[in-house]
Protein backbone atom coordinates (compact mmCIF):
# COMPACT_ATOMS: atom_id res chain seq x y z
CA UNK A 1 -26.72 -56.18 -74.05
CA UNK A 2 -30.32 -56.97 -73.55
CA UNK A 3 -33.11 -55.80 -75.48
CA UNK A 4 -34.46 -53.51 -72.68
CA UNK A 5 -31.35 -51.58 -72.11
CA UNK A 6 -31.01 -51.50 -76.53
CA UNK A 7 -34.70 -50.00 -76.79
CA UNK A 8 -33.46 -47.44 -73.77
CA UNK A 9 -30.55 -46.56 -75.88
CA UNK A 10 -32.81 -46.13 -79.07
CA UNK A 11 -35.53 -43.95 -76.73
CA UNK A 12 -32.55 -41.66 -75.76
CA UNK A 13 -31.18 -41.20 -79.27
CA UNK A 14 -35.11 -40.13 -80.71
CA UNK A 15 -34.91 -37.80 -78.14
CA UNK A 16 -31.22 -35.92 -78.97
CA UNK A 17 -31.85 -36.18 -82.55
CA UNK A 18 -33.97 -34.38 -85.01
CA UNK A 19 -36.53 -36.60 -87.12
CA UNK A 20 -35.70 -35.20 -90.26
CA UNK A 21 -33.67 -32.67 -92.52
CA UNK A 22 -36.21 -29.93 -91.93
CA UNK A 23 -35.89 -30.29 -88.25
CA UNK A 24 -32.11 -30.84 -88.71
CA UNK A 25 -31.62 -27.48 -90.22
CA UNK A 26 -32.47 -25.65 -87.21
CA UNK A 27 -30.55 -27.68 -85.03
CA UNK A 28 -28.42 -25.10 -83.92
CA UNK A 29 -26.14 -23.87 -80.64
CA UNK A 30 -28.18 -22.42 -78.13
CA UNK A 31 -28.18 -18.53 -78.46
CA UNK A 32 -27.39 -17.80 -75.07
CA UNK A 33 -24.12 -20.24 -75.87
CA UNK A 34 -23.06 -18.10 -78.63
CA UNK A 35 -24.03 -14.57 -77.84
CA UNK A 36 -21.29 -12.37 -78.44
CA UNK A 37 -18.80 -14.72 -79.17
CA UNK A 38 -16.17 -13.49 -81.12
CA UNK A 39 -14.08 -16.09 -81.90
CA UNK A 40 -16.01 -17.26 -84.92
CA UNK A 41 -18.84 -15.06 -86.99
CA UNK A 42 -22.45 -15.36 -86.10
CA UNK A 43 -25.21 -15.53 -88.30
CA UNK A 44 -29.04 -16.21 -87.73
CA UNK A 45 -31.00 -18.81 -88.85
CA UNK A 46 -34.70 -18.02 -88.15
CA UNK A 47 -34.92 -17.36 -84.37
CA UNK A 48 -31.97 -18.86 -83.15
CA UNK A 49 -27.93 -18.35 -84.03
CA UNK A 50 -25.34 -20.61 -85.25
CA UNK A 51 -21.78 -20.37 -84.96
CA UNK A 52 -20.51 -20.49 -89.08
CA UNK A 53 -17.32 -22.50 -88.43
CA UNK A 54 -16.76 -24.22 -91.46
CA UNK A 55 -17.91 -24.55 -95.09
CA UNK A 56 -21.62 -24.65 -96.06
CA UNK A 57 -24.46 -23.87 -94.27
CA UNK A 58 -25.54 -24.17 -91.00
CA UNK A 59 -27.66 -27.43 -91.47
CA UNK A 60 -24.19 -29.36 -92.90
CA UNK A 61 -22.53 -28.46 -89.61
CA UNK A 62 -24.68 -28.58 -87.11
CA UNK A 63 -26.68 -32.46 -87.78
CA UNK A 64 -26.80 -34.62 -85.06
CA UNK A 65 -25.31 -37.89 -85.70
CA UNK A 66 -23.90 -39.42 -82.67
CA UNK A 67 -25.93 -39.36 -79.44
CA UNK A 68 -24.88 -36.21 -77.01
CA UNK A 69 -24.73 -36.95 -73.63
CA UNK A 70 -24.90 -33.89 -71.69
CA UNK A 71 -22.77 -34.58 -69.05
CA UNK A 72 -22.22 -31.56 -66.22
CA UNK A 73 -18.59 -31.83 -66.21
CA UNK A 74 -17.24 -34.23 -69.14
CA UNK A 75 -17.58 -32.55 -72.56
CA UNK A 76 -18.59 -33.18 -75.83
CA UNK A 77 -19.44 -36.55 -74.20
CA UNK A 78 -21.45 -38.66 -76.94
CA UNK A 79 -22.52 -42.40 -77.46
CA UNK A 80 -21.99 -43.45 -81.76
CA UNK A 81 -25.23 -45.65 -81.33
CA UNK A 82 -27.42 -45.65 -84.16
CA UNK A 83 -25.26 -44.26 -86.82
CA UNK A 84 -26.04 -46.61 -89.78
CA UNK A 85 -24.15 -48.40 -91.85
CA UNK A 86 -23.48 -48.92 -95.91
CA UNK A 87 -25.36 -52.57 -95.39
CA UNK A 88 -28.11 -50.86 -93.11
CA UNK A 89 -26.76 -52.23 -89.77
CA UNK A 90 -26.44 -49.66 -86.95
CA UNK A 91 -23.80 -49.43 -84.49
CA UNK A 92 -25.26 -50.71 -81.30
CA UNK A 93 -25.63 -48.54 -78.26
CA UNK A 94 -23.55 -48.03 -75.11
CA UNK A 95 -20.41 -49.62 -76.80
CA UNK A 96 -18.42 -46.97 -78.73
CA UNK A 97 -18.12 -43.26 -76.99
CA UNK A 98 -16.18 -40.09 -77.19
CA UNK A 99 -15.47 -36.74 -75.26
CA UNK A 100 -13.09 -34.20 -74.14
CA UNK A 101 -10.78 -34.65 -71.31
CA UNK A 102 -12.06 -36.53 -67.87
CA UNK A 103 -9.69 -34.33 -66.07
CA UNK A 104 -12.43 -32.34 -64.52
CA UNK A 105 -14.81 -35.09 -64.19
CA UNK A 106 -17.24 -34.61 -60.82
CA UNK A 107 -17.83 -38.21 -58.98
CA UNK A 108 -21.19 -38.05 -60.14
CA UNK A 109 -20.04 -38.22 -64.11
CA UNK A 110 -17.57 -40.67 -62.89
CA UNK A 111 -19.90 -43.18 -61.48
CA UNK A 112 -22.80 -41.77 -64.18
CA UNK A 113 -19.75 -43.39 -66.82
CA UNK A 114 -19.30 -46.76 -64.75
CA UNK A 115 -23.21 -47.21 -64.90
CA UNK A 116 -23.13 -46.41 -68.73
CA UNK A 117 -21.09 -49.75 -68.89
CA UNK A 118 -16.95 -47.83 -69.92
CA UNK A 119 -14.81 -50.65 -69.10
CA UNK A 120 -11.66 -49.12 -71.24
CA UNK A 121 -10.72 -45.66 -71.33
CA UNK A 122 -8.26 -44.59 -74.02
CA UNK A 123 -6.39 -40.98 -73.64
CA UNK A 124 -4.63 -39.81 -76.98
CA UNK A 125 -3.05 -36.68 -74.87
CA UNK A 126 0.57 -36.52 -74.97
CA UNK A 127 2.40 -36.79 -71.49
CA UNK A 128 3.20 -33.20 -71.05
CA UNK A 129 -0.89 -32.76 -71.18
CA UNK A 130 -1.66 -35.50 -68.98
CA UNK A 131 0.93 -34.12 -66.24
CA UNK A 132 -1.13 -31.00 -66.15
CA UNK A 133 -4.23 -32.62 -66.00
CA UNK A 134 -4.13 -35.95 -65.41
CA UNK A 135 -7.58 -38.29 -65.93
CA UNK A 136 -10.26 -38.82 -63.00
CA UNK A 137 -10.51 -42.81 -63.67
CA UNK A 138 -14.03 -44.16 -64.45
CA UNK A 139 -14.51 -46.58 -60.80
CA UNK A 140 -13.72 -49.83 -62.48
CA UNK A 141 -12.54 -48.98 -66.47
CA UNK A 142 -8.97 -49.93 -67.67
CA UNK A 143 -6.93 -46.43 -68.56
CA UNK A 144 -4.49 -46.66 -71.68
CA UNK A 145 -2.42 -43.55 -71.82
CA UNK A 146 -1.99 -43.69 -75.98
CA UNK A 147 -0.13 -40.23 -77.00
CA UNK A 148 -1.39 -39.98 -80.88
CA UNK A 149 1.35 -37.48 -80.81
CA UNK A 150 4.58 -36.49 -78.85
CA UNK A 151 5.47 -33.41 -77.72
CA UNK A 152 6.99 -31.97 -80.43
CA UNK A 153 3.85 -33.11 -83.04
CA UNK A 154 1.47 -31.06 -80.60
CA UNK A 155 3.19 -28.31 -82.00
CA UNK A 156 0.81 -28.83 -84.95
CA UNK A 157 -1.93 -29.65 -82.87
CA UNK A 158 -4.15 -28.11 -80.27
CA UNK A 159 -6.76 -29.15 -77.61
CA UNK A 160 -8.23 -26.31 -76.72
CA UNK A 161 -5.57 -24.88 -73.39
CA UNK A 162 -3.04 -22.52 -73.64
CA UNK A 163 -0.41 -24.15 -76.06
CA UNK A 164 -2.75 -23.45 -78.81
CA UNK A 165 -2.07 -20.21 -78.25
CA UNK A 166 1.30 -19.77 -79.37
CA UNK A 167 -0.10 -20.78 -82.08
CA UNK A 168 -2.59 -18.18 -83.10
CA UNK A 169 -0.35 -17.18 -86.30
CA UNK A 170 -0.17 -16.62 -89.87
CA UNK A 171 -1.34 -19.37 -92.01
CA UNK A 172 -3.17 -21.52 -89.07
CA UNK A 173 -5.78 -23.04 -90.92
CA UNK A 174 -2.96 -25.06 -92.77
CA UNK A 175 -0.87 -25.48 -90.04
CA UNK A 176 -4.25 -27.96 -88.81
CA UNK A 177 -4.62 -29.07 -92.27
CA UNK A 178 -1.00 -30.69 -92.20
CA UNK A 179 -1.75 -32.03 -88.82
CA UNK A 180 -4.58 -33.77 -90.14
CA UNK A 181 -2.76 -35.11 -92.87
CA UNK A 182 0.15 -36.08 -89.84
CA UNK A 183 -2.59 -38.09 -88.50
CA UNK A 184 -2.92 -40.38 -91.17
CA UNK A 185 1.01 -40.77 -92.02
CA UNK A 186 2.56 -39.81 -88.75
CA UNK A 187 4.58 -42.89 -87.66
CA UNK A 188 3.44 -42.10 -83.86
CA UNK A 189 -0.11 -41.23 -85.27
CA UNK A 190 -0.61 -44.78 -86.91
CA UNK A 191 1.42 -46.92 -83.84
CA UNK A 192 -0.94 -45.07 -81.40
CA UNK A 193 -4.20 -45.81 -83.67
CA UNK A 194 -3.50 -49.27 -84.20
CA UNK A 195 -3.24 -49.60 -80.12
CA UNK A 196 -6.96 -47.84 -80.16
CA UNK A 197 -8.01 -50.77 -82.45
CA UNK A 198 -5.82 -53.57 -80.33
CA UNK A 199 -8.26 -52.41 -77.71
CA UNK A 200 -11.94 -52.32 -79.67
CA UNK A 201 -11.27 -55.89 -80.78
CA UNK A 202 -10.87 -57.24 -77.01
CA UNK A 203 -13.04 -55.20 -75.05
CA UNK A 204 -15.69 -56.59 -73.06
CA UNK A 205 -17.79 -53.74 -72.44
CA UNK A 206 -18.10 -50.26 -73.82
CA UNK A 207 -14.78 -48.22 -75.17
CA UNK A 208 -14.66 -44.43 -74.07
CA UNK A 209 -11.85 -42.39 -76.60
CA UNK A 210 -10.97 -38.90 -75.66
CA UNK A 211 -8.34 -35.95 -76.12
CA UNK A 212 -8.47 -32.80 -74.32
CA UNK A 213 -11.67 -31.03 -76.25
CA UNK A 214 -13.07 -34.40 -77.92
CA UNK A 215 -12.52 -32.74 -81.51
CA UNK A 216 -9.19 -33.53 -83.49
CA UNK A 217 -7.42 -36.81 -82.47
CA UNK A 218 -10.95 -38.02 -81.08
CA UNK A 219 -12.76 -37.34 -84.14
CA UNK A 220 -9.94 -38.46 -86.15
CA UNK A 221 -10.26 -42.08 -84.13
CA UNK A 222 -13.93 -42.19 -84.71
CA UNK A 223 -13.72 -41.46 -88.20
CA UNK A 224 -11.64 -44.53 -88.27
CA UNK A 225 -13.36 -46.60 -86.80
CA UNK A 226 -16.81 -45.82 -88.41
CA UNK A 227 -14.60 -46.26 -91.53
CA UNK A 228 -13.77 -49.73 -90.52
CA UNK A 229 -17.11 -50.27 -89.77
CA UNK A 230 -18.59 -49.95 -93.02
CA UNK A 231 -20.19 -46.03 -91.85
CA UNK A 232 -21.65 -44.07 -94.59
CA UNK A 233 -19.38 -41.36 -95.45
CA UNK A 234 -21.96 -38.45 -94.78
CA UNK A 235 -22.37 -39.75 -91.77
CA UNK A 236 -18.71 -39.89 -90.45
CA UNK A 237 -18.24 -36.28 -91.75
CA UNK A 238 -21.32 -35.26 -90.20
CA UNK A 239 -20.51 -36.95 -87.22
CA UNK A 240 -16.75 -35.26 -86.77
CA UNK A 241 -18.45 -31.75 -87.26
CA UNK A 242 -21.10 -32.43 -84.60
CA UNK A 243 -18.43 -31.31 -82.48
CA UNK A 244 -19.20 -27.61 -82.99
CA UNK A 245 -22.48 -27.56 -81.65
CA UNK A 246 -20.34 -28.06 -78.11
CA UNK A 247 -17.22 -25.94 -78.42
CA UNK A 248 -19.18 -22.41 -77.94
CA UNK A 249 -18.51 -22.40 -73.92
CA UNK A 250 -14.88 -23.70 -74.24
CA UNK A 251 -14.57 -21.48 -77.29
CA UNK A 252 -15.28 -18.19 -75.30
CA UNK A 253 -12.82 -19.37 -72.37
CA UNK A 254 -9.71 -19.87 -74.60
CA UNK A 255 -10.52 -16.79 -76.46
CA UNK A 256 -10.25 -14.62 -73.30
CA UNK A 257 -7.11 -16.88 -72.16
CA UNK A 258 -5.70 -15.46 -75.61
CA UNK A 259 -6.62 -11.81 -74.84
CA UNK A 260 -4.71 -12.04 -71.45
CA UNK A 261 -1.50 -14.32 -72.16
CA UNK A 262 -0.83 -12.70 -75.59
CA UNK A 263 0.84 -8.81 -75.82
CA UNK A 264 -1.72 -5.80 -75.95
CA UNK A 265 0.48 -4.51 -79.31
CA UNK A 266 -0.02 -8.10 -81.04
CA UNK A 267 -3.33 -8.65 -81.07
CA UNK A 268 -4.91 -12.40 -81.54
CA UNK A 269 -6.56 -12.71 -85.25
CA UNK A 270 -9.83 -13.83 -84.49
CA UNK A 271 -9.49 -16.70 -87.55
CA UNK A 272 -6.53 -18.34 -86.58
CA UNK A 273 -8.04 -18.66 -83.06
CA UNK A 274 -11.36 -20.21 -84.91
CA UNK A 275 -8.63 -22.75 -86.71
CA UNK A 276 -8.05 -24.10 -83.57
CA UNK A 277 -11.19 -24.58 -81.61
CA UNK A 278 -13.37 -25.56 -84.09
CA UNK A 279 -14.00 -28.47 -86.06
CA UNK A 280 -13.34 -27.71 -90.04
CA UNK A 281 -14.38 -29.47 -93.22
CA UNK A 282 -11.10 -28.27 -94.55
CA UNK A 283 -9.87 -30.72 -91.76
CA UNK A 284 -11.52 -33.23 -92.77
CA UNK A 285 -10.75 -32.97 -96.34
CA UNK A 286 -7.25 -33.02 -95.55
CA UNK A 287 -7.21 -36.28 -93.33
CA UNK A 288 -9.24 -37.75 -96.50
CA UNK A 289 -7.26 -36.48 -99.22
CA UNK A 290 -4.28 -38.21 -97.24
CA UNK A 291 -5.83 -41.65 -97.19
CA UNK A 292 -5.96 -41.66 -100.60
CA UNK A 293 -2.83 -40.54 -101.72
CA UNK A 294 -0.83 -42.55 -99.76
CA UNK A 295 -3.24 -45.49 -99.52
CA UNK A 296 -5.57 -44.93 -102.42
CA UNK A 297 -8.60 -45.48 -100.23
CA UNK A 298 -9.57 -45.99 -96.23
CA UNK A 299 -10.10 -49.79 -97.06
CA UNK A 300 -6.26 -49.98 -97.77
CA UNK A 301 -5.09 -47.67 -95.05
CA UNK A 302 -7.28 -49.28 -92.20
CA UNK A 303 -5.63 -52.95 -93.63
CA UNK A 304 -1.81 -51.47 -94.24
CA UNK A 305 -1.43 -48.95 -91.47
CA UNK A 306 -3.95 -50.16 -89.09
CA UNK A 307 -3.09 -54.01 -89.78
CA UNK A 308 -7.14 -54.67 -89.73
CA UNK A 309 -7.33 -57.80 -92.02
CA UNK A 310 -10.53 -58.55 -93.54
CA UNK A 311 -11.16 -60.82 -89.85
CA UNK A 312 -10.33 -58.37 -87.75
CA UNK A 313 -12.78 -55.73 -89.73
CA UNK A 314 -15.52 -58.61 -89.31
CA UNK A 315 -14.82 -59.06 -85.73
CA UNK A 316 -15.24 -55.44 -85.08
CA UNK A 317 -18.68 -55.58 -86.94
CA UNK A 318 -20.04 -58.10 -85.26
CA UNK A 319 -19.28 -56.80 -81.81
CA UNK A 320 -20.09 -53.33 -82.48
CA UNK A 321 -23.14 -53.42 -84.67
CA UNK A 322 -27.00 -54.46 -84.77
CA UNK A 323 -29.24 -54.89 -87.53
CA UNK A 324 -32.36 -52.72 -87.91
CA UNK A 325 -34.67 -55.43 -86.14
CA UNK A 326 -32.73 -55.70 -82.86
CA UNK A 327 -32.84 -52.40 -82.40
CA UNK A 328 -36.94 -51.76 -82.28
């Protein structure tokens, strides 16, 4: 990548994120994104409202980390440049990106994504998902169908459509917490992860990762791989709860999909919905605290689950990151 098309990268990213934590703390969803949403609570910070998904306040939730691409018809589309590192590198742009589903994608987004430079695409939906809605191939990328789960895992999982709603029960913020954990020691979970990392270490061009709403498997992938990157941890948390700043729109469609598929005499709880369309620290925590009991830390999981040796982990640093000075 040249240095013109870096310092475009870096212009872009100034521009989607705020300068500082006082700026960051009213970084919040667009009021007209979240008026009278009632799948999550709404409280106002200053002039404009946030969605409250998770714990903390609004400023923990809603920092930008990654670089949001606001594409018309791919979601929560958004580059990881510039997210620095524990030895002050920075992942370079227009390498390492993530969204929802490219089932809906226009021609326009399509060819916008060939220009970005996506030569692999990587889609963690499970069969049953991609037969409903198959991908729109980026003109020129390599598709890998890699199911993080089968069908019968999904069961723990949702992406946002209607199997999420038979879902909407009792005790649905730890049914998510236990997929989360699945994630980490899920047999199909770590064979499907270690294909996502088969294809970072030989790609020749820039790596697009996706599910159906860009929010559990994807963010569980990036978290991985900013792990193995050497990420700072605030920044990988803050990064997988970006996420909510985008899930407003898709948030209001699934909750009136709920209202009409489930029975007028069972109403939907309005939490459990929230469990499943929003991105949770609780989550998080749970993918985290399963690291380290079964590993003891991500260092050992990314080299015993993930096979990343200490070469491999080097390999993926020196593709995927810049120091400070090549990127001014």
């Amino acid at each position: 990548m040249d240095n013109t098309e870096q310092k475009d990268q870096t212009e872009l990213r100034s521009k989607e994120q705020p300068k500082s934590t006082e700026q960051a703390d009213t970084q919040c969803a667009p009021a007209e994104e979240t008026e009278n949403l009632s799948v999550v609570s709404i409280d106002t910070y200053g002039d404009q409202q946030c969605a409250q998904i998770s714990e903390g306040p609004c400023s923990s939730l809603l920092n930008q980390v990654s670089v949001h691409l606001p594409l018309e018809t791919v979601s929560n589309l958004r580059d990881l440049a510039g997210i620095e590192t524990e030895d002050g590198r920075f992942i370079a742009p227009g390498l390492l990106f993530r969204s929802g589903r490219l089932s809906k994608a226009s021609k326009e987004d399509l060819l916008t994504l060939k220009n970005m430079g996506i030569k692999d695409v990587i889609d963690f939906r499970s069969e049953l998902e991609r037969s409903v809605e198959p991908d729109r191939k980026i003109p020129g990328a390599v598709l890998l169908e890699d199911p993080i789960f089968k069908e019968a895992d999904l069961k723990k999982m949702t992406g946002g459509n209607f199997k999420l709603l038979k879902m909407a029960a009792k005790s649905s913020r730890d049914l998510m917490n236990d997929a989360y954990a699945s994630l980490i020691t899920s047999p199909d979970a770590q064979t499907g992860c270690r294909k996502f990392f088969d294809v970072l270490l030989q790609a020749e061009g820039g790596v697009l990762w996706h599910c159906t709403q860009g929010k559990d498997r994807t963010g569980a992938a990036a978290a991985m791989i900013e792990h193995a990157l050497g990420v700072k941890e605030d920044q990988i948390l803050a990064d997988y709860l970006q996420t909510n700043l985008y899930m407003t729109r898709e948030a209001r469609q699934d909750r009136d999909t709920a209202s009409a598929l489930f029975d007028k005499d069972l109403p939907v709880a309005e939490e459990d919905i929230a469990s499943y369309l929003f991105a949770h620290r609780s989550y998080y925590d749970a993918m985290n605290h399963a690291v380290q009991t079964a590993y003891g830390s991500w260092d050992q999981f990314l080299e015993e689950a993930m096979e990343l040796t200490p070469e491999k982990r080097e390999i993926l640093k020196k593709k995927y990151l810049v120091s400070p000075q090549s990127t001014q």
